[in-house]
Protein backbone atom coordinates (compact mmCIF):
# COMPACT_ATOMS: atom_id res chain seq x y z
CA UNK A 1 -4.62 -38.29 15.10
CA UNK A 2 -7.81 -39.96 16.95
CA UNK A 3 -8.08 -43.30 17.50
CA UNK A 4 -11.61 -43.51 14.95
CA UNK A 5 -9.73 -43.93 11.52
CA UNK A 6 -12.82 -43.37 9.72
CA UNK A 7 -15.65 -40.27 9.65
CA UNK A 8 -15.79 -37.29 7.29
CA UNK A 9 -13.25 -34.24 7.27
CA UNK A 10 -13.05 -31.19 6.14
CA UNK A 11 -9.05 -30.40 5.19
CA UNK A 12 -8.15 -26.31 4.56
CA UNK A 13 -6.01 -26.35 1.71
CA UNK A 14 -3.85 -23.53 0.34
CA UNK A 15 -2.65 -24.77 -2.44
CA UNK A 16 0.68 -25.80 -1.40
CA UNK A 17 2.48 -29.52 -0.41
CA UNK A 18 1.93 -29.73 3.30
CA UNK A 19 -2.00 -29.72 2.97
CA UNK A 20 -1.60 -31.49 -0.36
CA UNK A 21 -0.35 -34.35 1.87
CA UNK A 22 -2.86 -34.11 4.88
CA UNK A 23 -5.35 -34.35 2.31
CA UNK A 24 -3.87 -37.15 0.92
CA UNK A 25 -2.51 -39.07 4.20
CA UNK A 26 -6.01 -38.84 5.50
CA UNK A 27 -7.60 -40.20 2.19
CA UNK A 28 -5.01 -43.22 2.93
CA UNK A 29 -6.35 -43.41 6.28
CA UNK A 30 -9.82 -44.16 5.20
CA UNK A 31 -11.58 -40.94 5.74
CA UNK A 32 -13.77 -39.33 3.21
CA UNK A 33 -12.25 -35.89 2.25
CA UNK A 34 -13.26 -32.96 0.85
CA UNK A 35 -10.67 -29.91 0.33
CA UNK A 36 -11.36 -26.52 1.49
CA UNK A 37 -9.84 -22.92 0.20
CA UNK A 38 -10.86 -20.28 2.72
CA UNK A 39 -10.54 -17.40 -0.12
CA UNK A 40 -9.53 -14.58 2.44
CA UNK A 41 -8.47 -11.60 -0.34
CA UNK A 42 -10.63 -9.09 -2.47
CA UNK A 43 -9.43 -8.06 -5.22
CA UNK A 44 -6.87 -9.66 -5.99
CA UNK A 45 -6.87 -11.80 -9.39
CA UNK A 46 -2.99 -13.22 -8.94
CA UNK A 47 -3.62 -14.76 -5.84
CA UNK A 48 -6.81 -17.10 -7.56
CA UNK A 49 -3.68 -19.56 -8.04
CA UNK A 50 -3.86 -20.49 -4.79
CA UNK A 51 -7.49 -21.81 -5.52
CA UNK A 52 -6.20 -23.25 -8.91
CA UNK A 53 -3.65 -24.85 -7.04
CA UNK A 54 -5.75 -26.71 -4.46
CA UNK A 55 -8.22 -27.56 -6.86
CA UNK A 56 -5.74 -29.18 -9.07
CA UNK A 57 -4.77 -31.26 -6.22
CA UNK A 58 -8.00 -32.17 -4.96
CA UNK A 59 -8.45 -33.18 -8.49
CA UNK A 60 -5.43 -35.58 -8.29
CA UNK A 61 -6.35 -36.82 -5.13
CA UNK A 62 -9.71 -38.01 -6.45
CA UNK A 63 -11.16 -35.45 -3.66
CA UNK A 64 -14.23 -33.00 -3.87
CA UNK A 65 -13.25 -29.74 -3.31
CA UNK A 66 -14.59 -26.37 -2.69
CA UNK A 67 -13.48 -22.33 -2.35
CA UNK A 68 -15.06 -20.56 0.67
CA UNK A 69 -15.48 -17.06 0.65
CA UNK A 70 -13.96 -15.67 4.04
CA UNK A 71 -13.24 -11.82 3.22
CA UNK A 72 -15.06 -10.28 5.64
CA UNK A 73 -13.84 -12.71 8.14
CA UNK A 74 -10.53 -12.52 7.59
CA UNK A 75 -10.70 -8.63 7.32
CA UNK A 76 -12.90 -8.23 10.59
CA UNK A 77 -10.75 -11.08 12.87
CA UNK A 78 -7.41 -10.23 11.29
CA UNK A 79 -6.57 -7.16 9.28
CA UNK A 80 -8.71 -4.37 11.65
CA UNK A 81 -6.56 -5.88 14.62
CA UNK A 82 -3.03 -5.90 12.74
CA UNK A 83 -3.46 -2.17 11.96
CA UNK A 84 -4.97 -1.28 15.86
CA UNK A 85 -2.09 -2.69 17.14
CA UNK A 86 0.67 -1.49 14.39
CA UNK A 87 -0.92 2.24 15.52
CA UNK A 88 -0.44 1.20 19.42
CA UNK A 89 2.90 0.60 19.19
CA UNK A 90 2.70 -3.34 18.97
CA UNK A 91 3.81 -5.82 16.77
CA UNK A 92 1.13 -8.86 16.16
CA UNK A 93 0.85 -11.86 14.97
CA UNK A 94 -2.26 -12.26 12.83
CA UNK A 95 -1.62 -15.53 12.10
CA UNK A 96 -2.68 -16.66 15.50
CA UNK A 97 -5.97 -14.87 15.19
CA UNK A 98 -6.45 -15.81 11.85
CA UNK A 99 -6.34 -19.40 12.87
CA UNK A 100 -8.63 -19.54 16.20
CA UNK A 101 -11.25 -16.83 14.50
CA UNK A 102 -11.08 -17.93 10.68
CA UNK A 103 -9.38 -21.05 9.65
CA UNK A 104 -10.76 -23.73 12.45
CA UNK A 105 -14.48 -21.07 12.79
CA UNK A 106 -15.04 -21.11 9.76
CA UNK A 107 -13.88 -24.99 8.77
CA UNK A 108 -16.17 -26.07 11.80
CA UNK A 109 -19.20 -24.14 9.92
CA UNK A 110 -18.52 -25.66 6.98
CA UNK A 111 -17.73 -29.61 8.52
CA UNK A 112 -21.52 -28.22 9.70
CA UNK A 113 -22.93 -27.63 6.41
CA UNK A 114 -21.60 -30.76 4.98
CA UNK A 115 -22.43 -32.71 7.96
CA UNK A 116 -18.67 -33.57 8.86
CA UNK A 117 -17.09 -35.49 11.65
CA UNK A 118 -13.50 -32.95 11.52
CA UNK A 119 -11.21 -30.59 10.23
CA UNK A 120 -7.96 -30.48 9.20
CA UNK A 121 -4.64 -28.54 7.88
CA UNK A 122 -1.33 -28.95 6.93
CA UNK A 123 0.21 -27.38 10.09
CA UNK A 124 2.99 -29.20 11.85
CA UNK A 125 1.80 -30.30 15.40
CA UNK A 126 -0.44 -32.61 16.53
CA UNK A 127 -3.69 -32.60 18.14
CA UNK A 128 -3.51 -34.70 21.48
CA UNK A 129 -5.88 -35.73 24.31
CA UNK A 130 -4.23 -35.48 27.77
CA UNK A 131 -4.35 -37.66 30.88
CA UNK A 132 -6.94 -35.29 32.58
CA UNK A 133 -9.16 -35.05 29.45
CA UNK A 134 -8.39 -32.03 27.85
CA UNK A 135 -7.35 -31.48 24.31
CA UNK A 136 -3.97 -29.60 23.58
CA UNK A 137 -1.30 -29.15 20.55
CA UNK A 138 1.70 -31.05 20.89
CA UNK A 139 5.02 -29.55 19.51
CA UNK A 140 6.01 -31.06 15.96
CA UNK A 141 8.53 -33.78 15.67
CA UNK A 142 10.24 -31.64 13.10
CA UNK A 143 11.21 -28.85 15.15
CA UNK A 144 12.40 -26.53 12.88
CA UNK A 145 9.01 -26.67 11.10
CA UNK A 146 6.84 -26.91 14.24
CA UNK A 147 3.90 -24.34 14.12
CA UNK A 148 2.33 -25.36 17.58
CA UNK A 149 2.53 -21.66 18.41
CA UNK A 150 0.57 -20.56 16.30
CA UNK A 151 -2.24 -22.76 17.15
CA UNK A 152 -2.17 -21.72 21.12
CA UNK A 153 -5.88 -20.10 21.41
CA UNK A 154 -7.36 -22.77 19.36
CA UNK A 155 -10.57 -24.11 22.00
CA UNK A 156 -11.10 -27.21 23.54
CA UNK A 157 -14.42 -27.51 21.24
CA UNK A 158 -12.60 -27.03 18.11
CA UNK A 159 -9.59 -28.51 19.46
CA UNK A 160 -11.96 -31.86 19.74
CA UNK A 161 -12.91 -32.22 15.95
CA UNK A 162 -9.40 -31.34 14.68
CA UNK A 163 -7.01 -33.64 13.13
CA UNK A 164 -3.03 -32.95 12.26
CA UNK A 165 -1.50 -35.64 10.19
CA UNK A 166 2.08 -33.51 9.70
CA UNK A 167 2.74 -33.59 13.72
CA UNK A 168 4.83 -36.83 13.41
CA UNK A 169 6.55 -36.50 10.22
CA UNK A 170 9.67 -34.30 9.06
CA UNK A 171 9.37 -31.21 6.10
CA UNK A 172 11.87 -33.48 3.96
CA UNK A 173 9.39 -36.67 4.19
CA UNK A 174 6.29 -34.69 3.39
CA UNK A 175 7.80 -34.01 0.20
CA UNK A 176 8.75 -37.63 -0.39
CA UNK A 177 5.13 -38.93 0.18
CA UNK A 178 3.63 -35.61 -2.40
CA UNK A 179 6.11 -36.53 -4.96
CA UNK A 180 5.36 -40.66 -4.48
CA UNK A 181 1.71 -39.45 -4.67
CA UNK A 182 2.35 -37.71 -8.28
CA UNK A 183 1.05 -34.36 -6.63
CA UNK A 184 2.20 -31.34 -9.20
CA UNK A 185 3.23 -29.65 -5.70
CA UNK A 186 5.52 -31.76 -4.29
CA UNK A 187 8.50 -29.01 -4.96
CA UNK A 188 6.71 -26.04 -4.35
CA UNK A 189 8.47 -23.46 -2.32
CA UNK A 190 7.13 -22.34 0.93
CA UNK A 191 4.76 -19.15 1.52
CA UNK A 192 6.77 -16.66 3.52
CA UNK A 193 5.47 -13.24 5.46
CA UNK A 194 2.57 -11.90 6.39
CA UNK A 195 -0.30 -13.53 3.56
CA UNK A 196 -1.94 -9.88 3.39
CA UNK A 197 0.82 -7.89 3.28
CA UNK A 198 1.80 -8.34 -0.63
CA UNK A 199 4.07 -5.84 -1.38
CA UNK A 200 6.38 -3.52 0.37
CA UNK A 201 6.98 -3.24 3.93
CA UNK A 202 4.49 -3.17 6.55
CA UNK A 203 4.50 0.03 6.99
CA UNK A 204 3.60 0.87 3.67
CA UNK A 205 0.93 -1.68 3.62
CA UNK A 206 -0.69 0.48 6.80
CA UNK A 207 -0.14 3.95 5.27
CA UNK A 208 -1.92 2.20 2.77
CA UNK A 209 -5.00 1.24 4.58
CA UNK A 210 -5.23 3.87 6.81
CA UNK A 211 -3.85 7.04 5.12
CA UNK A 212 -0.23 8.86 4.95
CA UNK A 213 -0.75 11.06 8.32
CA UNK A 214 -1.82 7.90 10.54
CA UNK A 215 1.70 7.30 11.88
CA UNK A 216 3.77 11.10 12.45
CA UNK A 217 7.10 11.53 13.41
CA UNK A 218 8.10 11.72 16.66
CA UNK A 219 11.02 11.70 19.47
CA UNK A 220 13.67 8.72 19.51
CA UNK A 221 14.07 9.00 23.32
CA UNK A 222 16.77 7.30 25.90
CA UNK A 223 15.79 5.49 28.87
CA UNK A 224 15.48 8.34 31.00
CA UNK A 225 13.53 9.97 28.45
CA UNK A 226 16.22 12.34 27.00
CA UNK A 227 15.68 13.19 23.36
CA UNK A 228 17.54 11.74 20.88
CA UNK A 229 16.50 12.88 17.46
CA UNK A 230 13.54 12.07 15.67
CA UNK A 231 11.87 8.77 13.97
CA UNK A 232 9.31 8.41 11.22
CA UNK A 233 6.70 7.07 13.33
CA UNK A 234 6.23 4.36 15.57
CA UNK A 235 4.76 1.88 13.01
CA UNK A 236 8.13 1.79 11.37
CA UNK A 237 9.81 0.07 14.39
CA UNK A 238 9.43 -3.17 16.84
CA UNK A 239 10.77 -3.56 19.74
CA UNK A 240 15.06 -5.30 19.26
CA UNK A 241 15.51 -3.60 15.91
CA UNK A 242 18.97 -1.85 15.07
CA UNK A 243 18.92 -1.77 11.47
CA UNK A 244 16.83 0.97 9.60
CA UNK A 245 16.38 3.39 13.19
CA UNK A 246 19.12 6.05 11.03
CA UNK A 247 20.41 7.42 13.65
CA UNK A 248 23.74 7.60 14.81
CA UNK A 249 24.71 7.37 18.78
CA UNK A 250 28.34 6.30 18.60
CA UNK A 251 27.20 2.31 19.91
CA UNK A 252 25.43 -0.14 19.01
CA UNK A 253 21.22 1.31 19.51
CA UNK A 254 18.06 -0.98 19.17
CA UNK A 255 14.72 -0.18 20.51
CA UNK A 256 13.85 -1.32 23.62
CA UNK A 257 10.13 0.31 23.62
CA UNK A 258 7.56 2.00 22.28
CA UNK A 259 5.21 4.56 23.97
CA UNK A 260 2.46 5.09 21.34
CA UNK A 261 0.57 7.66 24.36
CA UNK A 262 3.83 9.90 23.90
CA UNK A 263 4.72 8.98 20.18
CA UNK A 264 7.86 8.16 21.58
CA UNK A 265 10.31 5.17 20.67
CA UNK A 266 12.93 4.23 23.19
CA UNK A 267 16.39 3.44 22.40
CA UNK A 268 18.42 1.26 24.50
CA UNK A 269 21.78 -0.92 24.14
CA UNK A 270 22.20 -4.35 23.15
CA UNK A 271 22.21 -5.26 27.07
CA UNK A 272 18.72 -3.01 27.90
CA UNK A 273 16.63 -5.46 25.65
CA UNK A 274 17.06 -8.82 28.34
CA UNK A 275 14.86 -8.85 31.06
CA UNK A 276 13.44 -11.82 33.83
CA UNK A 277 9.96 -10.78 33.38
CA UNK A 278 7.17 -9.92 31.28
CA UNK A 279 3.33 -9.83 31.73
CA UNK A 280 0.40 -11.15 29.51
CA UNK A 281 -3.03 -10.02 28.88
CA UNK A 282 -5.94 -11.67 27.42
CA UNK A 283 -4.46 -15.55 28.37
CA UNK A 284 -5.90 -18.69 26.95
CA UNK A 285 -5.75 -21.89 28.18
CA UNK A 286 -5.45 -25.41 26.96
CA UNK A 287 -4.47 -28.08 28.54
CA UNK A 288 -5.77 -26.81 32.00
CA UNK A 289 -8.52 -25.48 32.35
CA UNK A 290 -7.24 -21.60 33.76
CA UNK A 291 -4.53 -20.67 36.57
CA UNK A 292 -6.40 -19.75 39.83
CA UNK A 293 -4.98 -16.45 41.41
CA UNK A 294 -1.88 -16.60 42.95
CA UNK A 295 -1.35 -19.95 41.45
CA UNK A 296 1.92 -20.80 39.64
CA UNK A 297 3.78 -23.63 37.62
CA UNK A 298 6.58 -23.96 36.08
CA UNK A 299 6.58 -24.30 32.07
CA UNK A 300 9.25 -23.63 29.03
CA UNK A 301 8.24 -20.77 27.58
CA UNK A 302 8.38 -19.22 23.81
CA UNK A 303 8.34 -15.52 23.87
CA UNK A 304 8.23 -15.63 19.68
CA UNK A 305 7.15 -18.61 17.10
CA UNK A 306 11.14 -19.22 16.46
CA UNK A 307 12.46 -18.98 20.26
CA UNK A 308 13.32 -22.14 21.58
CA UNK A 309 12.28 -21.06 24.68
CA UNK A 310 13.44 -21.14 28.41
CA UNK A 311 12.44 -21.84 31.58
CA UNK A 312 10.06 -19.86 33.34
CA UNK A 313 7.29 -19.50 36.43
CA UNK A 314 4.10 -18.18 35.53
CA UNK A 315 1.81 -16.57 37.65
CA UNK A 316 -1.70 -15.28 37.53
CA UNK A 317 -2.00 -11.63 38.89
CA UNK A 318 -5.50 -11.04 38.54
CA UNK A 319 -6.66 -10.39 34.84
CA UNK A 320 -2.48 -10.44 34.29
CA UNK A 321 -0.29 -13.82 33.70
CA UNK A 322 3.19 -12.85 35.05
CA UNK A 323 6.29 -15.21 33.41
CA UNK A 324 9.51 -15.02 35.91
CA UNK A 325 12.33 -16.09 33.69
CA UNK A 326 15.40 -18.55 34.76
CA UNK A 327 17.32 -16.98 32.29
CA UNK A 328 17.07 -13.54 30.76
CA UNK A 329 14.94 -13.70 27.71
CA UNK A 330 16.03 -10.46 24.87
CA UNK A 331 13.61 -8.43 23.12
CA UNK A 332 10.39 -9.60 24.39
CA UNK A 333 7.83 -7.81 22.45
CA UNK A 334 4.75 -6.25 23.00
CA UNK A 335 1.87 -7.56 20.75
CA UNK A 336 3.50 -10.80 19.60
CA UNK A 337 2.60 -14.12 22.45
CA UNK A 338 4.17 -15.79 25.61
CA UNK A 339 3.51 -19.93 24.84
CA UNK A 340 3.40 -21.90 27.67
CA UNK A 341 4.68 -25.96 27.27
CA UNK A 342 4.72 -28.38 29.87
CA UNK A 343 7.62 -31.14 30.11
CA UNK A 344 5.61 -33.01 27.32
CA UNK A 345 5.84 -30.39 24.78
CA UNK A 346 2.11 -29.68 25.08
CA UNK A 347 0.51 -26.46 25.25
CA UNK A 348 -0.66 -25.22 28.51
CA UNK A 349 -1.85 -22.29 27.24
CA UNK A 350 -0.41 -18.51 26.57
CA UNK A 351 -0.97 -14.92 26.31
CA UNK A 352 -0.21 -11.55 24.74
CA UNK A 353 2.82 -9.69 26.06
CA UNK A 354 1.98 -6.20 26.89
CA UNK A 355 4.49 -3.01 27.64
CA UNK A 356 6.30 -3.61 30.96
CA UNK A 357 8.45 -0.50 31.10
């Protein structure tokens, strides 16, 4: 956290332990808190517990505590993208636009409104300032827990007025303190998937939203391009899956691409999915300030929120980052991010993977 222990925040709550505890920890700290549910659903009266939840907390926390309508938001920043890029042939990660153009915008408008000094959640990382001034996300001390990904395009502005009480402590602890604290949530299981995406499979959810014919069949093809047999449509597939493709090539076949220009999905062997390099679009940067063309350093690098990651160069090629493996990374995929950590475990910055075929 920031050195001033004292000022006004703003803490997103979900209803659920770990913001339960940032709520709490900051309380403890000697800031004056007021909980926040970002209410980003229509329509849906079962997920209201969520609100009930928080509130119930805030209540036990001694805490004022509002709901914030973010529908549109959420829908706008979030859900149009998701489907755009399920239809392309990519597979997202809304959660990392959800957070840069929902969560922290619309916290910051309300810390605004209510004339506060931060914001805060319940993610594990922390919120650092670095030796040349800029702000960045550290990785979690808990690693298996550590959401620093996900937090990758926050900016330096709202980067500045953020605080992340988890970063330092461990999922088991957290508990500890909530149930020490009397909070009714100390226990409560973990959200899992995709917060929109309520029942089914995401496929279903798209059909859904965007009618029966969006997705049509089309040709499984090999790497040369010979046809294969047919697949249900490209939304049903991401690049490394083997399970579910039902069809039968006498070895072990995972998808290696998809072309969503040709409708076609490639299929590939277990040893056709590792490569030394990939390419990002749209890059953000955090804790310098951009990569000057032709310029490269060295940086571990996540390809997916649960990769460990590996060693890489990275290299801007005009509106391109380029990330030159030491080892052969498997399955990169197109649509989900490239992270970029220094030797610190800060974030450098990152970028969208795009087809490289």
């Amino acid at each position: 956290m920031h050195e001033k222990n004292k000022g006004k925040v703003i803490v997103g709550m979900s209803g659920g332990v770990d913001s339960a505890v940032a709520a709490h920890l900051l309380k403890e700290a000697g800031f004056e808190v007021t909980g926040v549910t970002l209410r980003t659903w229509e329509g849906e009266s079962s997920r209201c517990c969520e609100i009930d939840e928080a509130q119930r907390t805030a209540r036990m926390l001694g805490i004022s505590y509002h709901p914030w309508n973010a529908a549109d938001c959420f829908r706008e920043h979030v859900m149009k993208p998701f489907l755009e890029d399920y239809i392309h042939g990519q597979t997202p990660n809304p959660c990392i636009e959800c957070n840069r153009y929902v969560k922290w915008a619309r916290l910051l408008h309300i810390a605004d409104v209510m004339q506060a000094d931060y914001v805060a959640t319940g993610h594990y990382a922390s919120a650092i300032r670095l030796a040349n001034g800029r702000f960045a996300v550290k990785q979690a001390a808990d690693e298996g827990k550590d959401q620093s990904y996900m937090l990758y395009r926050l900016t330096q502005e709202q980067l500045s007025r953020t605080l992340l009480p988890l970063g330092n402590l461990r999922k088991a602890h957290v508990r500890e303190i909530a149930a020490r604290a009397g909070l009714s949530v100390a226990h409560k299981t973990d959200s899992q998937e995709i917060c929109f995406v309520t029942e089914g499979s995401y496929a279903d959810y798209i059909e859904k939203e965007l009618g029966q014919g969006c997705s049509p069949e089309g040709n499984f093809v090999d790497e040369k391009g010979n046809v294969l047999g047919r697949h249900q449509g490209i939304i049903h597939y991401t690049v490394g899956q083997r399970k579910g493709l039902g069809i039968a090539l006498g070895y072990p076949a995972y998808v290696k691409g998809i072309r969503a220009e040709t409708n076609e999905v490639i299929i590939g062997n277990g040893q056709s999915l590792y490569t030394e390099k990939i390419l990002c679009g749209a890059p953000s940067f955090m804790g310098i300030p951009d990569l000057e063309e032709d310029a490269s350093l060295h940086a571990e690098v996540r390809i997916r929120y649960h990769h460990k990651g590996e060693g890489a160069t990275i290299r801007r090629e005009g509106e391109l980052i380029s990330i030159s493996f030491e080892k052969p990374v498997r399955a990169p995929t197109p649509g989900q991010s490239a992270v970029f950590y220094d030797e610190n475990h800060c974030i450098i910055g990152g970028g969208k993977i795009i087809p490289f075929l």
